[in-house]
N, C-alpha and C. Protein backbone atom coordinates (compact mmCIF):
# COMPACT_ATOMS: atom_id res chain seq x y z
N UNK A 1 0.43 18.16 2.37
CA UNK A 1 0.57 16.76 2.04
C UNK A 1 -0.42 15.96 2.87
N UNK A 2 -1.77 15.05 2.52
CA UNK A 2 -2.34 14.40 2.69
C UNK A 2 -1.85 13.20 3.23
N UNK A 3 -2.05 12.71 4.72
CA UNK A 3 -1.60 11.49 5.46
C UNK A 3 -1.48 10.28 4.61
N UNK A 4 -2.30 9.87 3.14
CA UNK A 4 -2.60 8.89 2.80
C UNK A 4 -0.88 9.17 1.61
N UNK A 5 -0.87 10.49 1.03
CA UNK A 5 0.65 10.51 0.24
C UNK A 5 1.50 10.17 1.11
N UNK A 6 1.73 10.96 2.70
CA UNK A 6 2.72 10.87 3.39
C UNK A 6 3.10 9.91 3.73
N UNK A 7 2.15 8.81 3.46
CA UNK A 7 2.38 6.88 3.96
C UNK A 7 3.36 6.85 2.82
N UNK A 8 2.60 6.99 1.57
CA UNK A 8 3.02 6.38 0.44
C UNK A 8 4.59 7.03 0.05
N UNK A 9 4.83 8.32 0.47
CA UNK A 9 6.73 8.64 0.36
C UNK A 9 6.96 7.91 1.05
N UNK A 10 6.66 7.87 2.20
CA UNK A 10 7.80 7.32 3.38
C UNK A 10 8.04 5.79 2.73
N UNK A 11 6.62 5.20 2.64
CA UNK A 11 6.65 3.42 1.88
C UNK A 11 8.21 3.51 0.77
N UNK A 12 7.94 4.77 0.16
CA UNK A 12 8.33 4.69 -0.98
C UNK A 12 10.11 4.51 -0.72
N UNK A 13 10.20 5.74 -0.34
CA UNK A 13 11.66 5.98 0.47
C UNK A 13 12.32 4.69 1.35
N UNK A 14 11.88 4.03 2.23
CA UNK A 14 11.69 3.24 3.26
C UNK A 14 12.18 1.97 1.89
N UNK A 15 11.60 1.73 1.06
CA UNK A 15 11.97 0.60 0.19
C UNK A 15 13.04 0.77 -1.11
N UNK A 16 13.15 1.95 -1.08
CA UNK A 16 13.98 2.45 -1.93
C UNK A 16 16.05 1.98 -0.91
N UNK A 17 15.43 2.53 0.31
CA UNK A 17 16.35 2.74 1.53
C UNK A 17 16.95 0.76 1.92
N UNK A 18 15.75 -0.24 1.49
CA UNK A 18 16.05 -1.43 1.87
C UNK A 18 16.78 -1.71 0.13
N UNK A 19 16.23 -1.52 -0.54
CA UNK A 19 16.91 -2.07 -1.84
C UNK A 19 18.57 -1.59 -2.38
N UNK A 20 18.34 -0.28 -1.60
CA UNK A 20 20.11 0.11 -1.89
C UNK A 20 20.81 -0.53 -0.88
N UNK A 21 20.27 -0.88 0.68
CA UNK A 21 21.39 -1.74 1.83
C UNK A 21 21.54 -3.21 0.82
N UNK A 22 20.50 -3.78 -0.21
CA UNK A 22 21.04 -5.27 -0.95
C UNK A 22 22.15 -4.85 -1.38
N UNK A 23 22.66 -3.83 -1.89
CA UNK A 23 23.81 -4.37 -2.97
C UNK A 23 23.71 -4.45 -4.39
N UNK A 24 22.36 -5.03 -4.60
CA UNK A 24 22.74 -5.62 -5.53
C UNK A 24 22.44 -4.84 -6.75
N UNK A 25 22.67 -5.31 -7.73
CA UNK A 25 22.56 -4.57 -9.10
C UNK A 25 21.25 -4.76 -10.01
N UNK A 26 20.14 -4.03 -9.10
CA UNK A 26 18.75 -4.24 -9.61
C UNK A 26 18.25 -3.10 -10.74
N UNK A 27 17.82 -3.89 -12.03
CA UNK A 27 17.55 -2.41 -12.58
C UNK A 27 16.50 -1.92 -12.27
N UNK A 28 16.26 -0.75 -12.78
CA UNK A 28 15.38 0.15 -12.53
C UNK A 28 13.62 -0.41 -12.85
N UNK A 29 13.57 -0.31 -13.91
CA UNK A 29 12.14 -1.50 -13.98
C UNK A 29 11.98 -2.28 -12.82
N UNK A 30 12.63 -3.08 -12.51
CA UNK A 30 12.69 -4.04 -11.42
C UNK A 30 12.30 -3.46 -10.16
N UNK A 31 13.10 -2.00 -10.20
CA UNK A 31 12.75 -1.52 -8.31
C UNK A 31 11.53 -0.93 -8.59
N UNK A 32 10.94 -0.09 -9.72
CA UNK A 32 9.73 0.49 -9.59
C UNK A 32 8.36 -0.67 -9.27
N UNK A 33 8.54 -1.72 -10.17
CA UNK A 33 7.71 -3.43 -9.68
C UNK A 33 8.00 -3.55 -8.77
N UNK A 34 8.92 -3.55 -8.00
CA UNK A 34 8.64 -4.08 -6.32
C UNK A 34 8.19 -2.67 -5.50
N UNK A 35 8.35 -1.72 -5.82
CA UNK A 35 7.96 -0.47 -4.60
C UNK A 35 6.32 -0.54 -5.08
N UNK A 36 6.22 -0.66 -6.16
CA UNK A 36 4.41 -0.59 -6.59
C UNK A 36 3.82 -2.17 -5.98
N UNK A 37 4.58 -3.21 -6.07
CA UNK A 37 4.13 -4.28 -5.65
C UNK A 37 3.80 -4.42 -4.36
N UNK A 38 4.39 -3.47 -3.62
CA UNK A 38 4.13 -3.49 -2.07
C UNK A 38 3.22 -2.20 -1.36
N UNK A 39 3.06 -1.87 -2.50
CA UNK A 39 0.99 -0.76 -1.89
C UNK A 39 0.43 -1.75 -1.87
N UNK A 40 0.00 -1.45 -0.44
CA UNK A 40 -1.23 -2.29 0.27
C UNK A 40 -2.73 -1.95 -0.01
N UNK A 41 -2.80 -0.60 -0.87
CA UNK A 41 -4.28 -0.21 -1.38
C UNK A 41 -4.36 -1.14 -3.11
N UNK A 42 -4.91 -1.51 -3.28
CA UNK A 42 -5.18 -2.74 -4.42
C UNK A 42 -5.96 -1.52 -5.70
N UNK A 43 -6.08 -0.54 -5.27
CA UNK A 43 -6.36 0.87 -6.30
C UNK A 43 -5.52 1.40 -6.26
N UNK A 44 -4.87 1.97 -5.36
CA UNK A 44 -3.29 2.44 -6.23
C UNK A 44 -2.66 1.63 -6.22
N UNK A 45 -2.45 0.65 -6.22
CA UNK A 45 -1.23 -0.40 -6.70
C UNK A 45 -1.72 -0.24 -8.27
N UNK A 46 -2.76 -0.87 -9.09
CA UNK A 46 -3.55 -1.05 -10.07
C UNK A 46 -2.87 0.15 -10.92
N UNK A 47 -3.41 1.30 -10.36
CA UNK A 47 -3.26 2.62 -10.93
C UNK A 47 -1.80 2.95 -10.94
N UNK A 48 -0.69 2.37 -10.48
CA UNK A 48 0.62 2.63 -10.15
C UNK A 48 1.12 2.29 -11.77
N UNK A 49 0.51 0.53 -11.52
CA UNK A 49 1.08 -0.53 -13.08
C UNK A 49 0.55 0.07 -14.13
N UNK A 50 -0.79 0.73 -14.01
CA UNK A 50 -1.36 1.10 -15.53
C UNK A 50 -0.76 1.94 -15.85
N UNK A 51 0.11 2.85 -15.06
CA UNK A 51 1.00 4.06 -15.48
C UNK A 51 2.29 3.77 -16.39
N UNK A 52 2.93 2.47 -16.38
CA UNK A 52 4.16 1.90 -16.78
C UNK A 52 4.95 3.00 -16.67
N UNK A 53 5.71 3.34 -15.36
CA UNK A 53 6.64 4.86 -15.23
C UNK A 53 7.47 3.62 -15.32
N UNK A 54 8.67 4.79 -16.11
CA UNK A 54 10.03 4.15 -16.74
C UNK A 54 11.19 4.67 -15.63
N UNK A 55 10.51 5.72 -14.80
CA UNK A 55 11.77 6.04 -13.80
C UNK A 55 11.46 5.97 -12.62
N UNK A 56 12.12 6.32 -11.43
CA UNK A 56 11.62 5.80 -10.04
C UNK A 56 11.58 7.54 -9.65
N UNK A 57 11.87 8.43 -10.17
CA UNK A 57 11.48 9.34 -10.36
C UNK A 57 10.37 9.66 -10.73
N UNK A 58 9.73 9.28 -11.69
CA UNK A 58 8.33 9.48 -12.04
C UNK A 58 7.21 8.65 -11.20
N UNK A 59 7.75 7.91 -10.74
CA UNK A 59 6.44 7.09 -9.74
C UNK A 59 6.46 7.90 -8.25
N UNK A 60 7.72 8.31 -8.08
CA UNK A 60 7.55 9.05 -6.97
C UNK A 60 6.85 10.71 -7.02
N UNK A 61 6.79 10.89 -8.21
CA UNK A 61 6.44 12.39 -8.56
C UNK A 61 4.42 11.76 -8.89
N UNK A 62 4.33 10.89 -8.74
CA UNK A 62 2.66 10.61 -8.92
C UNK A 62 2.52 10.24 -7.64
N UNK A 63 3.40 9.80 -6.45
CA UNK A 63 2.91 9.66 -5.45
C UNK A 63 2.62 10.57 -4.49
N UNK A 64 3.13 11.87 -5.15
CA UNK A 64 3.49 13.25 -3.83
C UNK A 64 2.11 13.97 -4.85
N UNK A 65 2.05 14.02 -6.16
CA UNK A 65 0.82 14.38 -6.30
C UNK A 65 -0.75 14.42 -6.77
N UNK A 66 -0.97 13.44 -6.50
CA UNK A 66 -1.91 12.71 -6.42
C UNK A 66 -2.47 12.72 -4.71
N UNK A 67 -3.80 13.31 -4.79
CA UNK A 67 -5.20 13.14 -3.95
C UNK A 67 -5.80 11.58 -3.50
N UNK A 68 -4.82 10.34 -3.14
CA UNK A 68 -5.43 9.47 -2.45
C UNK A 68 -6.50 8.89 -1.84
N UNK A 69 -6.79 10.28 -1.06
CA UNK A 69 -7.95 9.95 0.17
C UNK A 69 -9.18 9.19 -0.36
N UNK A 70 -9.62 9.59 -1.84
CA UNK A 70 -10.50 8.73 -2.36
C UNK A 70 -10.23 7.38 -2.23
N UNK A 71 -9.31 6.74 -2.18
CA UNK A 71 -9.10 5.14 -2.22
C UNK A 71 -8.97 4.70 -0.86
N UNK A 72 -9.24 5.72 0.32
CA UNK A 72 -8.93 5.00 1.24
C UNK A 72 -10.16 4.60 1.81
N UNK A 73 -10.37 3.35 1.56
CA UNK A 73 -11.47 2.62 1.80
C UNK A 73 -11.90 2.19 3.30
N UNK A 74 -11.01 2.20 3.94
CA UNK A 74 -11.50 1.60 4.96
C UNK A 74 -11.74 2.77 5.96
N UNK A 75 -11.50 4.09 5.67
CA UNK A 75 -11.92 5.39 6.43
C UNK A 75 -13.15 5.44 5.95
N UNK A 76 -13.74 5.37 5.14
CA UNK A 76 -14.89 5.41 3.92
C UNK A 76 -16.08 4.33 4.57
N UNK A 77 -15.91 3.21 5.05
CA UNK A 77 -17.04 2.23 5.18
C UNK A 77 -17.14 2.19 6.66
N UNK A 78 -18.98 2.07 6.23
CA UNK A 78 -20.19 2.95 7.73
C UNK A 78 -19.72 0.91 8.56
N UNK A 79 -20.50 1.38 9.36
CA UNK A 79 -20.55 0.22 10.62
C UNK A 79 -21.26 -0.72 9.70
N UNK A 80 -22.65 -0.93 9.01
CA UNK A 80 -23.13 -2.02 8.36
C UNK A 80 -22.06 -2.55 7.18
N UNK A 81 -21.28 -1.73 6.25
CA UNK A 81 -20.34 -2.49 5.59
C UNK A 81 -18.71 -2.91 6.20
N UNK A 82 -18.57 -2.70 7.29
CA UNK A 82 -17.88 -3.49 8.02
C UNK A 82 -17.97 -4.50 8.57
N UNK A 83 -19.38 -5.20 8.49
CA UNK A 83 -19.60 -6.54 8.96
C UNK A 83 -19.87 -7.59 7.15
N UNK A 84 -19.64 -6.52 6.33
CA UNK A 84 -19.44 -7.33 5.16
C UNK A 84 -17.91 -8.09 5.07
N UNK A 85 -17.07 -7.26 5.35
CA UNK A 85 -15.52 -7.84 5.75
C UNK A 85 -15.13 -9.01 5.89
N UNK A 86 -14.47 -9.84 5.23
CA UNK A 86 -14.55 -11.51 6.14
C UNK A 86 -13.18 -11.45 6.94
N UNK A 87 -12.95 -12.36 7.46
CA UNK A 87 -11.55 -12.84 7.90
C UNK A 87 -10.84 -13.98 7.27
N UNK A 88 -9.25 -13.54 6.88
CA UNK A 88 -9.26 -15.08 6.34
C UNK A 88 -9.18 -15.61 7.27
N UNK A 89 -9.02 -15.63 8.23
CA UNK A 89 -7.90 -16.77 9.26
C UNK A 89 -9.55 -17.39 9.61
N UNK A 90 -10.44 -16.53 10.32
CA UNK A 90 -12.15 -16.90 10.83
C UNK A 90 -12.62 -17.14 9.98
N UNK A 91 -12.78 -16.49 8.70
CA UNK A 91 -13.84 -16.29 7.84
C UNK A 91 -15.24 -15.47 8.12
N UNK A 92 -14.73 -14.81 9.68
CA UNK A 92 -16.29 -14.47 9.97
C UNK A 92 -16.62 -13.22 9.65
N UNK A 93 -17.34 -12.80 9.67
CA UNK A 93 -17.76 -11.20 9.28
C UNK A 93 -17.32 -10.22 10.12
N UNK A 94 -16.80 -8.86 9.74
CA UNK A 94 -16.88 -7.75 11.34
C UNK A 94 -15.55 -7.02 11.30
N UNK A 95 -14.59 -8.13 10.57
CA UNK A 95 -12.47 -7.88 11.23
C UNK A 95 -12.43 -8.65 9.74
N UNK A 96 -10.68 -8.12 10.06
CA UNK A 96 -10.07 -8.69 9.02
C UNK A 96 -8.77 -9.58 9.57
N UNK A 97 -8.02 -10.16 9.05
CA UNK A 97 -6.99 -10.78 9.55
C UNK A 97 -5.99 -9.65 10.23
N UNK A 98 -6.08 -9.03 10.18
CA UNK A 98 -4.34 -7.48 10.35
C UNK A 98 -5.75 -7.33 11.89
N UNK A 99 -6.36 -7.01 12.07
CA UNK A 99 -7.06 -6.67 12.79
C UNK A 99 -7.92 -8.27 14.34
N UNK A 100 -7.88 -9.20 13.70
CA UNK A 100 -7.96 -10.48 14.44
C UNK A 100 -7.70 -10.03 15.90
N UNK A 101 -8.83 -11.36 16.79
CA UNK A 101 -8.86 -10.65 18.02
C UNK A 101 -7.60 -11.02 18.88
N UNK A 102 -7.57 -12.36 18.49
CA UNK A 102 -6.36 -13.21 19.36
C UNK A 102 -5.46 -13.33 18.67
N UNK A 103 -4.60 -12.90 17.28
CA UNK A 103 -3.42 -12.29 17.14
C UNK A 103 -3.23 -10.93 17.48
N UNK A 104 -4.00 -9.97 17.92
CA UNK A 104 -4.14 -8.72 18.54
C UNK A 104 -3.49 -8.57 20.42
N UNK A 105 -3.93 -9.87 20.53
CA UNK A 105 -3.69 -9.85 22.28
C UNK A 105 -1.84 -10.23 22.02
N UNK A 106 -1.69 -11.13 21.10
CA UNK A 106 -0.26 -11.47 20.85
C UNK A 106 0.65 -10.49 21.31
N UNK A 107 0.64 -8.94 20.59
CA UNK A 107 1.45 -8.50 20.04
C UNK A 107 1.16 -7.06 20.99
């Protein structure tokens, strides 16, 4: 299992694990849109919706097999396209907001 799937069970599980402590009576459509809504890679999120899985079974069976590492972009880009990057909070080139210097010292 590839570090980039092993995010994506645990994500998966982990939100599966917060939606059953609601209670509430969410259907199924509904939980597969929010567990896909909350990949933070903007290529598999994309690739999640174009799939329209009807079970939370089947989204989890594309997440364990499926080869990721291609989308992981930010392992992927050299030192010159990292200063393409903006910030929102700066706007400046180099970082991104999750990465910022002085919300970094914060925390």
């Amino acid at each position: 299992m590839s570090t980039s799937e092993k995010t994506l069970v645990e994500y998966y599980n982990k939100k599966l694990v917060l939606l059953h402590k609601l209670s509430w009576n969410i259907p199924e459509e509904d939980k597969i849109n929010i567990v896909i809504s909350g990949i933070c890679n903007i290529n598999i999120r994309q690739l999640a919706f174009s799939n329209n899985y009807k079970t939370l079974e089947e989204l989890l069976t594309f997440l364990r097999s499926r080869d990721f590492s291609a989308y992981d972009n930010e392992s992927k880009l050299s030192k010159s396209d990292s200063f393409k990057i903006l910030c929102y909070i700066c706007e400046q080139p180099g970082h991104k907001k999750v990465n910022f210097p002085s919300l970094r010292k914060r925390f």
